[in-house]
C-alpha atoms as a PDB file:
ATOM      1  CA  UNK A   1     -13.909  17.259   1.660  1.00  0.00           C
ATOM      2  CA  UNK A   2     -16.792  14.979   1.460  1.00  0.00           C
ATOM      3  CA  UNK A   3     -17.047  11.030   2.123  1.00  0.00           C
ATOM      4  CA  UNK A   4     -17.129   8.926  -0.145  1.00  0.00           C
ATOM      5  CA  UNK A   5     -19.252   5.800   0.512  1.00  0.00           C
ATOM      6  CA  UNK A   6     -18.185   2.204  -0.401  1.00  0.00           C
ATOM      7  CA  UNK A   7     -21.525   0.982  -2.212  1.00  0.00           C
ATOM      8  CA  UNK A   8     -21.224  -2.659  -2.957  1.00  0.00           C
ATOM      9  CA  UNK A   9     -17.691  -5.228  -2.757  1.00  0.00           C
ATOM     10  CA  UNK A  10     -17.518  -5.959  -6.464  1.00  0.00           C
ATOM     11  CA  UNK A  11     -14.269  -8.917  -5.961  1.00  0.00           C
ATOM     12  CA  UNK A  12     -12.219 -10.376  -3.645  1.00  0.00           C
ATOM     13  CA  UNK A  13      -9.243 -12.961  -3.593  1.00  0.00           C
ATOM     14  CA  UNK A  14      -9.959 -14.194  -0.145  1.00  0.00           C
ATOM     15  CA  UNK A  15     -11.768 -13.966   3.141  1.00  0.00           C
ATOM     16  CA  UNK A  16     -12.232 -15.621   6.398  1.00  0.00           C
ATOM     17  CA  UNK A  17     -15.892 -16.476   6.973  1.00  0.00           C
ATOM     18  CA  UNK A  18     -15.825 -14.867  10.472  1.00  0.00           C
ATOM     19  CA  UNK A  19     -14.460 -11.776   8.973  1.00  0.00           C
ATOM     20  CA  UNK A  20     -15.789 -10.994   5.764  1.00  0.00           C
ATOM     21  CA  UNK A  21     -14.778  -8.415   3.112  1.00  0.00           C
ATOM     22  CA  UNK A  22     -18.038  -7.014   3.758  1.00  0.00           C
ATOM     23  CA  UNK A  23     -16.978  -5.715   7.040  1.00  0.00           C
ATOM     24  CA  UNK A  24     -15.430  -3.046   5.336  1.00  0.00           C
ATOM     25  CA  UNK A  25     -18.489  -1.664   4.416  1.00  0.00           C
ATOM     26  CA  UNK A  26     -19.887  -0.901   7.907  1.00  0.00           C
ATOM     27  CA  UNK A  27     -18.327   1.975  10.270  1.00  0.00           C
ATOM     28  CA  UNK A  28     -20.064   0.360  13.529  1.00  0.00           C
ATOM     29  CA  UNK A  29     -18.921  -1.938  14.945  1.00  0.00           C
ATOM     30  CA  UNK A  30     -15.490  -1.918  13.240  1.00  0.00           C
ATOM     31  CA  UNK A  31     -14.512  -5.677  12.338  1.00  0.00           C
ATOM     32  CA  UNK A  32     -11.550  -6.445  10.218  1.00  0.00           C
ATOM     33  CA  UNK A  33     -11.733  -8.051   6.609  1.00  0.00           C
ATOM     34  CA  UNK A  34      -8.708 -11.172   7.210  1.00  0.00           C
ATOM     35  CA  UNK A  35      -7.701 -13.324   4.993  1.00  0.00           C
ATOM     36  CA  UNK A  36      -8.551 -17.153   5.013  1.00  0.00           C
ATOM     37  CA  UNK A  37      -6.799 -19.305   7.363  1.00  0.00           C
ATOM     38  CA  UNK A  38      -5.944 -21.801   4.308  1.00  0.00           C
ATOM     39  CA  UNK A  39      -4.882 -19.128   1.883  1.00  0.00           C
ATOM     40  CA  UNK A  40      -1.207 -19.433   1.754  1.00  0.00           C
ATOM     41  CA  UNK A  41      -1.141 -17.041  -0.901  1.00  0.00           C
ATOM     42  CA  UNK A  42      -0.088 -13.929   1.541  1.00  0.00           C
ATOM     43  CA  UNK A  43      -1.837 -11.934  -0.557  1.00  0.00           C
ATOM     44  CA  UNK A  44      -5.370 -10.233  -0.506  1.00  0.00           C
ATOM     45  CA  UNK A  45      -7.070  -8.178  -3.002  1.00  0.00           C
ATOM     46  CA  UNK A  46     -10.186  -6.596  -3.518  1.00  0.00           C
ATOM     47  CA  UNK A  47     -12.603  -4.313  -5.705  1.00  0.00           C
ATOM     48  CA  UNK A  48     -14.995  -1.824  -4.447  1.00  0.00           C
ATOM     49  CA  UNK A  49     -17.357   0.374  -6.395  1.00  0.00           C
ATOM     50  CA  UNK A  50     -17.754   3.668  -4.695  1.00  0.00           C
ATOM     51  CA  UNK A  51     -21.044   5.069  -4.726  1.00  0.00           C
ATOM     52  CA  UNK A  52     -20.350   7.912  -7.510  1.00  0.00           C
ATOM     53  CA  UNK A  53     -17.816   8.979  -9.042  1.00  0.00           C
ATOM     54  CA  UNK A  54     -15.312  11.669  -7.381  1.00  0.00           C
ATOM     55  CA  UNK A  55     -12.166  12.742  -6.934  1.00  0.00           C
ATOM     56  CA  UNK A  56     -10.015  11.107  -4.422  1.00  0.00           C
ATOM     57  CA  UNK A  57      -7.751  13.676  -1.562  1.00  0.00           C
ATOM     58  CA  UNK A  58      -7.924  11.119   0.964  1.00  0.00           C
ATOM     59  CA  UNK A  59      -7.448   7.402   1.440  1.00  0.00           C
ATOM     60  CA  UNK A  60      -7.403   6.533   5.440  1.00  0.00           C
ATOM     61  CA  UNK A  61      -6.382   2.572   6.181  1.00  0.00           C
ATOM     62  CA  UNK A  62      -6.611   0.848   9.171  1.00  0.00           C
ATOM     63  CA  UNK A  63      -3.864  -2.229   9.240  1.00  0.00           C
ATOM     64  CA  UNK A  64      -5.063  -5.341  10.856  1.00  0.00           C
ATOM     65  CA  UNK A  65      -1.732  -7.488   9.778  1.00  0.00           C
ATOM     66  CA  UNK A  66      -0.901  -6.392   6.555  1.00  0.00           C
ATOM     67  CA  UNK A  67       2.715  -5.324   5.494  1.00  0.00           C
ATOM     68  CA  UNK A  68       2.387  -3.730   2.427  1.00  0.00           C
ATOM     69  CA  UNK A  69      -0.558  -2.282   0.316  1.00  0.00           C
ATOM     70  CA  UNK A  70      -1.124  -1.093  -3.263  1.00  0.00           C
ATOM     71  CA  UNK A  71      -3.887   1.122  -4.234  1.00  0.00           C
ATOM     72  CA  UNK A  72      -5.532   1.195  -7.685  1.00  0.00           C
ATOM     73  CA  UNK A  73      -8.302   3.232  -9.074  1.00  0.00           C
ATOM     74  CA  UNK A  74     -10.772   2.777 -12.350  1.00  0.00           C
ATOM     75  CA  UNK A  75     -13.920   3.469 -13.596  1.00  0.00           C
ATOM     76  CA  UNK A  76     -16.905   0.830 -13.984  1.00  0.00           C
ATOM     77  CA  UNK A  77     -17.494   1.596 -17.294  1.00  0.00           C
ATOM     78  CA  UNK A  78     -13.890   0.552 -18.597  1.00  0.00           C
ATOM     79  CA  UNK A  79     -13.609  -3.041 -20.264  1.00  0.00           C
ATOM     80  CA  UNK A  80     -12.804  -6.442 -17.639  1.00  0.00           C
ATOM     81  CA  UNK A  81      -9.631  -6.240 -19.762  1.00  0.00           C
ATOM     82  CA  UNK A  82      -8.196  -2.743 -19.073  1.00  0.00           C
ATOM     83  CA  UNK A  83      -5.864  -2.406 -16.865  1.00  0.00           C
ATOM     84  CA  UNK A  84      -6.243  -0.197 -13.460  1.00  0.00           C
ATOM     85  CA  UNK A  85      -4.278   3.228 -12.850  1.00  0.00           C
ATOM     86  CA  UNK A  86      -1.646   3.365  -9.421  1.00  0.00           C
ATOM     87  CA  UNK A  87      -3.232   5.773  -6.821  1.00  0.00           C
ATOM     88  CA  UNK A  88      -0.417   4.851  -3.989  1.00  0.00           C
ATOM     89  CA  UNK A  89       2.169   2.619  -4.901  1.00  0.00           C
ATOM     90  CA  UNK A  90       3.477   0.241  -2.705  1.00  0.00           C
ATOM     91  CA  UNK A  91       3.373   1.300   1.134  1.00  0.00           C
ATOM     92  CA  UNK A  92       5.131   0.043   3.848  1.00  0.00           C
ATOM     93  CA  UNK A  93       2.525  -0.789   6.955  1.00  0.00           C
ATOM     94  CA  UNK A  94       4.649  -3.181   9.847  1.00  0.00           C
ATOM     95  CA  UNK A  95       7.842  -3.108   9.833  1.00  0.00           C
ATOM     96  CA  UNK A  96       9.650  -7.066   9.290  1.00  0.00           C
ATOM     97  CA  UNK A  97      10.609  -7.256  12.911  1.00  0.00           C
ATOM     98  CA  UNK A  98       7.184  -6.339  13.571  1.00  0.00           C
ATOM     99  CA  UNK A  99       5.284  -8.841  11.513  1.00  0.00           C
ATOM    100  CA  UNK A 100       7.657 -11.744  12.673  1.00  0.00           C
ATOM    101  CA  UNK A 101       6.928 -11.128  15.966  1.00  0.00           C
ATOM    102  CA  UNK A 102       3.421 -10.438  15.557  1.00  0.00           C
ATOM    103  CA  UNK A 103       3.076  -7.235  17.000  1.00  0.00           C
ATOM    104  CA  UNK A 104       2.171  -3.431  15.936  1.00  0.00           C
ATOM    105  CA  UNK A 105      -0.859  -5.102  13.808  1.00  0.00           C
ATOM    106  CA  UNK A 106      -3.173  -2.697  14.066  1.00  0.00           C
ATOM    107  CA  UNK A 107      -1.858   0.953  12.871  1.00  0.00           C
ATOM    108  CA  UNK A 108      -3.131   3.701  10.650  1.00  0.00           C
ATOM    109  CA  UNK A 109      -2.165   5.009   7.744  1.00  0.00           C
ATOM    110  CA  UNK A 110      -3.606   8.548   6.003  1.00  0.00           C
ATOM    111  CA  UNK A 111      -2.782   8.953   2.216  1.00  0.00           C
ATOM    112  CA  UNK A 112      -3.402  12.506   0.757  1.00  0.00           C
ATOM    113  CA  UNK A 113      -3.015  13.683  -2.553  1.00  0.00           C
ATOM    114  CA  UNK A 114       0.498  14.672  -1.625  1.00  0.00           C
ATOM    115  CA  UNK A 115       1.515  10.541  -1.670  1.00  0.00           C
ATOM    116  CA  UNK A 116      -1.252   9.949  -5.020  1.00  0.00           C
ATOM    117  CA  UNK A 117       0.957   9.847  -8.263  1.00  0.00           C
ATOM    118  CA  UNK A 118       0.454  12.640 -11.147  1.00  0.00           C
ATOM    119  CA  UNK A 119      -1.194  10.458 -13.352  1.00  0.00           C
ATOM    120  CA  UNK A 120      -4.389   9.208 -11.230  1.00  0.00           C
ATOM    121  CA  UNK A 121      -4.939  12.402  -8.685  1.00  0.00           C
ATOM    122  CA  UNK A 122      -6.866  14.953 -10.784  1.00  0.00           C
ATOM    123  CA  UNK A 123      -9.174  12.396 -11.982  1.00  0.00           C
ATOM    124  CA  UNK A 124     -12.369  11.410 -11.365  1.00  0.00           C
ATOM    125  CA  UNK A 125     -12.857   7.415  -9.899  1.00  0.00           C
ATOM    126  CA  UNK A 126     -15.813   5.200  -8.893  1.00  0.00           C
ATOM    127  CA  UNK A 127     -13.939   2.023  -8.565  1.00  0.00           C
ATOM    128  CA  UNK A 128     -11.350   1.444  -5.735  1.00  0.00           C
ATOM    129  CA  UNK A 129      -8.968  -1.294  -5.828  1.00  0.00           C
ATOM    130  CA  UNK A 130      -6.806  -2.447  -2.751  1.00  0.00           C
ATOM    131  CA  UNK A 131      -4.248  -5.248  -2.741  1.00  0.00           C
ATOM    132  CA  UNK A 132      -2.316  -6.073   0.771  1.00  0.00           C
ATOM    133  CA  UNK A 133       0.387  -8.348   1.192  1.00  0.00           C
ATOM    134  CA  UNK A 134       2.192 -10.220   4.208  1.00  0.00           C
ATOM    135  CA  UNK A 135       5.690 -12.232   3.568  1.00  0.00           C
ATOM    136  CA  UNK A 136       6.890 -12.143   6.301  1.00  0.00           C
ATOM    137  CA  UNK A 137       4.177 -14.245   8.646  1.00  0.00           C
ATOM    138  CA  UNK A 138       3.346 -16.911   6.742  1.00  0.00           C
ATOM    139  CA  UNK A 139       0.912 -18.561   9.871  1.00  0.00           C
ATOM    140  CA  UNK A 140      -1.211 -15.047  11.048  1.00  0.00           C
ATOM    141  CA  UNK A 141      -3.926 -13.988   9.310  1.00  0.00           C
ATOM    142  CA  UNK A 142      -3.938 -10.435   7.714  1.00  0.00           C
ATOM    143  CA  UNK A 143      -6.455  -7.792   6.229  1.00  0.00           C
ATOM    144  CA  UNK A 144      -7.514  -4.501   6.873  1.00  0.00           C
ATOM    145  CA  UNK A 145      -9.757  -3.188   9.315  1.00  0.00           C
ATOM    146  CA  UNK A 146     -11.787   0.199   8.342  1.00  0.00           C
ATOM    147  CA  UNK A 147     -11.102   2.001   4.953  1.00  0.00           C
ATOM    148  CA  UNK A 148     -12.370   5.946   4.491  1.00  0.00           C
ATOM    149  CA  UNK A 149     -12.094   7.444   1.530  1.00  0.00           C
ATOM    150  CA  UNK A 150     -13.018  11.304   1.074  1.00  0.00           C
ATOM    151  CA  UNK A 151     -12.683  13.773  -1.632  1.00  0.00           C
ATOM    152  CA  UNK A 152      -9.995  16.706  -1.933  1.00  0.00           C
ATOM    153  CA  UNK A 153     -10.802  19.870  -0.120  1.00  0.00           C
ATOM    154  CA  UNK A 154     -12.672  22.679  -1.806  1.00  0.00           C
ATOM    155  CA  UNK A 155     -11.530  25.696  -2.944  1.00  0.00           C
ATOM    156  CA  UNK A 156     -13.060  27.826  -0.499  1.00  0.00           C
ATOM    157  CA  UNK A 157     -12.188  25.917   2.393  1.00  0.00           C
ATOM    158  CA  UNK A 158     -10.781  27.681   5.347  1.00  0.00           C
ATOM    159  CA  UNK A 159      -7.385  26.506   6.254  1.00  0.00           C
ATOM    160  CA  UNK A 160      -7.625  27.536   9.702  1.00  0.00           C
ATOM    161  CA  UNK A 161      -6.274  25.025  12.300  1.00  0.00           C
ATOM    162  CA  UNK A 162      -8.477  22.001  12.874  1.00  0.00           C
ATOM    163  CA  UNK A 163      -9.359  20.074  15.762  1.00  0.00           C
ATOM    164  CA  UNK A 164      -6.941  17.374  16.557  1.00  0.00           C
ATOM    165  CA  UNK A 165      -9.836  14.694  16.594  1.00  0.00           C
ATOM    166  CA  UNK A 166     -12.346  14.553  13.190  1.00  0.00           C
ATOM    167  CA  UNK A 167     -15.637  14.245  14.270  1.00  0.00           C
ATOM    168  CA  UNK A 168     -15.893  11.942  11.094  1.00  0.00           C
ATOM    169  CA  UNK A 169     -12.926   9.334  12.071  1.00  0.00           C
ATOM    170  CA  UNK A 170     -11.949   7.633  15.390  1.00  0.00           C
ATOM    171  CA  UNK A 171      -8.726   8.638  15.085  1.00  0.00           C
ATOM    172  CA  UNK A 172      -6.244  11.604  15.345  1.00  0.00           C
ATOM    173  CA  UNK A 173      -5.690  13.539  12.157  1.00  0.00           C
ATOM    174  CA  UNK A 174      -1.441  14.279  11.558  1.00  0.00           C
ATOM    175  CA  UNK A 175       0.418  17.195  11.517  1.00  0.00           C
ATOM    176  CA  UNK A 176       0.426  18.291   7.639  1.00  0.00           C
ATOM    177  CA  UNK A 177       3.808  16.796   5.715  1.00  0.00           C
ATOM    178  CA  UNK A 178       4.986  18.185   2.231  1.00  0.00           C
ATOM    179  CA  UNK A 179       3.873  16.205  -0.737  1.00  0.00           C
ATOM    180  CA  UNK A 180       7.275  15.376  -1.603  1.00  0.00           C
ATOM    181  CA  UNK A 181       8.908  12.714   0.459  1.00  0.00           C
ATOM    182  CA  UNK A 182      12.779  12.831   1.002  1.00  0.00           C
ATOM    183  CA  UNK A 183      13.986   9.589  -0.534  1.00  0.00           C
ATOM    184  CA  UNK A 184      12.883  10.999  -4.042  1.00  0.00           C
ATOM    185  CA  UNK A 185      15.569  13.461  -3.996  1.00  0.00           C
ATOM    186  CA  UNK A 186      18.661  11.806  -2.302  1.00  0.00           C
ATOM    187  CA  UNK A 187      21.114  10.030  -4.122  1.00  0.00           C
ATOM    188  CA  UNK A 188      21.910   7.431  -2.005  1.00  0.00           C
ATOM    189  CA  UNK A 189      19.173   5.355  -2.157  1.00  0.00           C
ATOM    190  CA  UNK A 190      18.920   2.904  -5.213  1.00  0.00           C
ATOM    191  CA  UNK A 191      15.969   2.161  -7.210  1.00  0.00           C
ATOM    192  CA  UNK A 192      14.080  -1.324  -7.613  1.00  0.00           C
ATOM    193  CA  UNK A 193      11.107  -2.553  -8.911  1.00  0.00           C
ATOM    194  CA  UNK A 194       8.183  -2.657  -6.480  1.00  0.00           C
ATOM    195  CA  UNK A 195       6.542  -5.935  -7.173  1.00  0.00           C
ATOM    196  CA  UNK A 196       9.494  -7.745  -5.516  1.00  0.00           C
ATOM    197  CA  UNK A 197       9.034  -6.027  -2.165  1.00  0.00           C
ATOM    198  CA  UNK A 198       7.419  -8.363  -0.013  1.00  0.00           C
ATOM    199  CA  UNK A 199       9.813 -10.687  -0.948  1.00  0.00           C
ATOM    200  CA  UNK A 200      12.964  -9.175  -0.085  1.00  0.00           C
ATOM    201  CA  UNK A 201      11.662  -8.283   2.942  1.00  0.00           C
ATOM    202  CA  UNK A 202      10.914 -11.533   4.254  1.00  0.00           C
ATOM    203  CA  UNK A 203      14.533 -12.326   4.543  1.00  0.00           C
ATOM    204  CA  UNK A 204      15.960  -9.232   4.720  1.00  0.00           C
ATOM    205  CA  UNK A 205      19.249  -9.193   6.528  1.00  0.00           C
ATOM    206  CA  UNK A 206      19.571 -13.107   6.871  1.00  0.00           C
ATOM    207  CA  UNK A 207      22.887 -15.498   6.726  1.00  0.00           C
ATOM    208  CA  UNK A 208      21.888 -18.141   4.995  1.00  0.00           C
ATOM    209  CA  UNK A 209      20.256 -16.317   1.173  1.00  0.00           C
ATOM    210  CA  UNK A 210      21.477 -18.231  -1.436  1.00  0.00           C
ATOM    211  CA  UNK A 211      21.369 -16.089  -4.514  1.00  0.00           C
ATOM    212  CA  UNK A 212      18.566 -16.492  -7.473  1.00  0.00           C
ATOM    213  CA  UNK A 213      16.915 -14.758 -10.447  1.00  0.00           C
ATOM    214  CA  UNK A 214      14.447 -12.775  -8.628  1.00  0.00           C
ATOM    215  CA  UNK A 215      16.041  -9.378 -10.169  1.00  0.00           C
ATOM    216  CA  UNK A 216      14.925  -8.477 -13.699  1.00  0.00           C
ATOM    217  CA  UNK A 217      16.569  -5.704 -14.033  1.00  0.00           C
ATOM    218  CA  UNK A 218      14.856  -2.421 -14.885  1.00  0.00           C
ATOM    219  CA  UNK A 219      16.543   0.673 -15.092  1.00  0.00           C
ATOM    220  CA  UNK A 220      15.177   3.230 -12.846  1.00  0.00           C
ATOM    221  CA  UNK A 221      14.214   5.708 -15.958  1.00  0.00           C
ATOM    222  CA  UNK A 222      11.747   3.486 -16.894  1.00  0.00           C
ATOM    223  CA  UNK A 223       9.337   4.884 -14.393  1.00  0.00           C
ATOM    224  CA  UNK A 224       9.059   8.174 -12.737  1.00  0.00           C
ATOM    225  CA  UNK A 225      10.980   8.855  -9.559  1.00  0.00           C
ATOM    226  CA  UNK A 226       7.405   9.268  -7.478  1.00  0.00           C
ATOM    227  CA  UNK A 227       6.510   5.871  -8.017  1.00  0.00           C
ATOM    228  CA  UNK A 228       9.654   4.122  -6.781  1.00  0.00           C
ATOM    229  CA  UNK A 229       9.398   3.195  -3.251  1.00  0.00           C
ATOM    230  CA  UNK A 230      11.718   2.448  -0.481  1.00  0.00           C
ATOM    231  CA  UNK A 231      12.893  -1.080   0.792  1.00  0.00           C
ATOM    232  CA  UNK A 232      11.172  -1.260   5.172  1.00  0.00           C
ATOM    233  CA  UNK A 233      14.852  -2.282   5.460  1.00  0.00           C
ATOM    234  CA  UNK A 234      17.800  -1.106   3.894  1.00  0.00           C
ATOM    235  CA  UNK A 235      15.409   2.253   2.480  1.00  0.00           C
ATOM    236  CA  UNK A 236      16.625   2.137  -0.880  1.00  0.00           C
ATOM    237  CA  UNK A 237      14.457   2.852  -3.543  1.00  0.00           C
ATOM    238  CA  UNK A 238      13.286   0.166  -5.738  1.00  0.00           C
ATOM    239  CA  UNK A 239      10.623   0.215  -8.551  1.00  0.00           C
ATOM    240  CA  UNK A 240       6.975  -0.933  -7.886  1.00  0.00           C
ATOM    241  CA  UNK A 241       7.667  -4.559 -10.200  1.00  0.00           C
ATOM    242  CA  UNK A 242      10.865  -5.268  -7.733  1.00  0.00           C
ATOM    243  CA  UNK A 243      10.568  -3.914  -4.289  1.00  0.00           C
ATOM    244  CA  UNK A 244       8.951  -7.010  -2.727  1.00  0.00           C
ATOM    245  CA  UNK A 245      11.047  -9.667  -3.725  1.00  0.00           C
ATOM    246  CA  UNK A 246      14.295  -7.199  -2.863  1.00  0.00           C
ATOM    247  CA  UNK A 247      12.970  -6.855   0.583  1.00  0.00           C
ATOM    248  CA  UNK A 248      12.418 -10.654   1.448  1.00  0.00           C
ATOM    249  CA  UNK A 249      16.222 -10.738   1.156  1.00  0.00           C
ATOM    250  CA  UNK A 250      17.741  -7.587   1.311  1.00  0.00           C
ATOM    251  CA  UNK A 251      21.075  -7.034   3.636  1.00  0.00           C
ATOM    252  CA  UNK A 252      22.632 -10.875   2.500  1.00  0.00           C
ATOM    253  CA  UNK A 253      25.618 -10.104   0.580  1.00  0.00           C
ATOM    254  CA  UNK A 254      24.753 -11.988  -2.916  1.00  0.00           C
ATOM    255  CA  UNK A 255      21.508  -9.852  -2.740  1.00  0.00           C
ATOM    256  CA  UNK A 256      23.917  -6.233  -2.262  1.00  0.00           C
ATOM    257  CA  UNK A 257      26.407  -7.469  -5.004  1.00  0.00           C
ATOM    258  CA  UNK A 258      23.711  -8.497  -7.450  1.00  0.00           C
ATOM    259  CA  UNK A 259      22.051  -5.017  -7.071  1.00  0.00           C
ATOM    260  CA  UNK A 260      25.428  -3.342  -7.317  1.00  0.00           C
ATOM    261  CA  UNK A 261      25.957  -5.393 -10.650  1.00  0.00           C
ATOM    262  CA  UNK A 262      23.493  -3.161 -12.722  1.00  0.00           C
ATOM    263  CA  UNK A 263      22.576  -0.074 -10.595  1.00  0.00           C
ATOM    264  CA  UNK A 264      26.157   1.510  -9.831  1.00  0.00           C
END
């Protein structure tokens, strides 16, 4: 379970000049990577090249504003034009409520390879890309704040109990979850594309959505049940291409008859 070090930012979509992307390249002091102040975007991506190429068994995050954030992996020697493999597919990070109000900015989040899909866990990865999102504050400024990344345990690790604290990270460790997560097996929840998310979040539960063509349609066999995710609001499952714009207006009634329309 060794760290893997970050060794040079290889892209980014935007940063404030106060508060670089390079910040997330230093441990001490911890200063958060935010977005520009003029970037109305709400979005934020970036590109890291790890130091060597390694497995990945744990992805740590430390929010500073973000609501949601995609995690891709690749290798340095693929062509500009190939496209990266999911590692985590869209999380949740602050709640709606949360972001509107402005508060809760600054959790953590711990991905193992319990929450990596299939396809991208076993392999081997020296390039790291992270893409963070915020629809429902369109004024604050968002980012991230540390990132750790570490490799999977080794076989002959002892799996005695731990220490609450790492010595490594500034932060508790959790209690140990199964790698499934609920929603994947109960029926209730319906499935959406995740790229839509964000923006059905942002108006989630509001009077006054008037409905549009923000659904395409995809029936949930197109991908596998681990990499639909669930709406911050309503928790039903939506594919990675829809989830954001379901969320910014899930809970108005066009938005629960449209989805009704083609999932039941």
């Amino acid at each position: 379970m060794a760290p893997v070090k970050i060794n040079h930012i290889v892209s980014f979509s935007s940063q404030d000049p106060r508060y670089p992307v390079e910040n997330l390249l230093h441990d001490d002091p911890l200063q958060p990577w935010l977005s520009c102040p003029q970037d109305r975007s709400r979005h934020l991506k970036v590109e890291l090249q790890l130091e060597r190429a390694a497995p990945i068994g744990y992805v740590d995050i430390g929010n500073h504003g973000s609501a949601f954030l995609q995690i891709e992996v690749g290798r340095s020697s693929w062509p500009l034009e190939q496209p990266y493999v999911t590692l985590v597919p869209t999380a949740t990070l602050m709640t709606p409520t949360d972001a509107k109000l402005g508060k809760n900015r600054s959790g953590v989040r711990m991905f193992k390879e319990g929450d990596f899909l299939a396809s991208a866990r076993d392999e081997k990865w020296d390039r790291l890309r992270l893409t963070c999102s915020q629809p429902f504050n369109k004024h604050a400024q968002f980012g991230l704040s540390f990132l750790r990344i570490r490799t999977p345990p080794d076989v002959g690790d002892s799996q005695a109990a731990a220490s609450p604290l790492s010595p490594s990270l500034p932060y508790p460790q959790p209690d140990a979850e199964p790698a499934g997560s609920p929603w994947l097996s109960n029926p209730a929840f319906r499935c959406f594309r995740a790229d839509l998310l964000p923006a059905h979040a942002s108006a989630c539960g509001e009077d006054d959505f008037s409905m549009s063509a923000t659904l395409s349609p995809s029936p949930p066999w197109e991908e596998p049940p681990e990499a639909w995710v669930p709406c911050p609001i309503c928790q039903y499952r939506f594919s990675a291409a829809e989830v954001e714009a379901h969320a910014s207006s899930c809970g108005e009634p066009d938005r629960t008859v449209a989805a009704d329309l083609w999932l039941d």
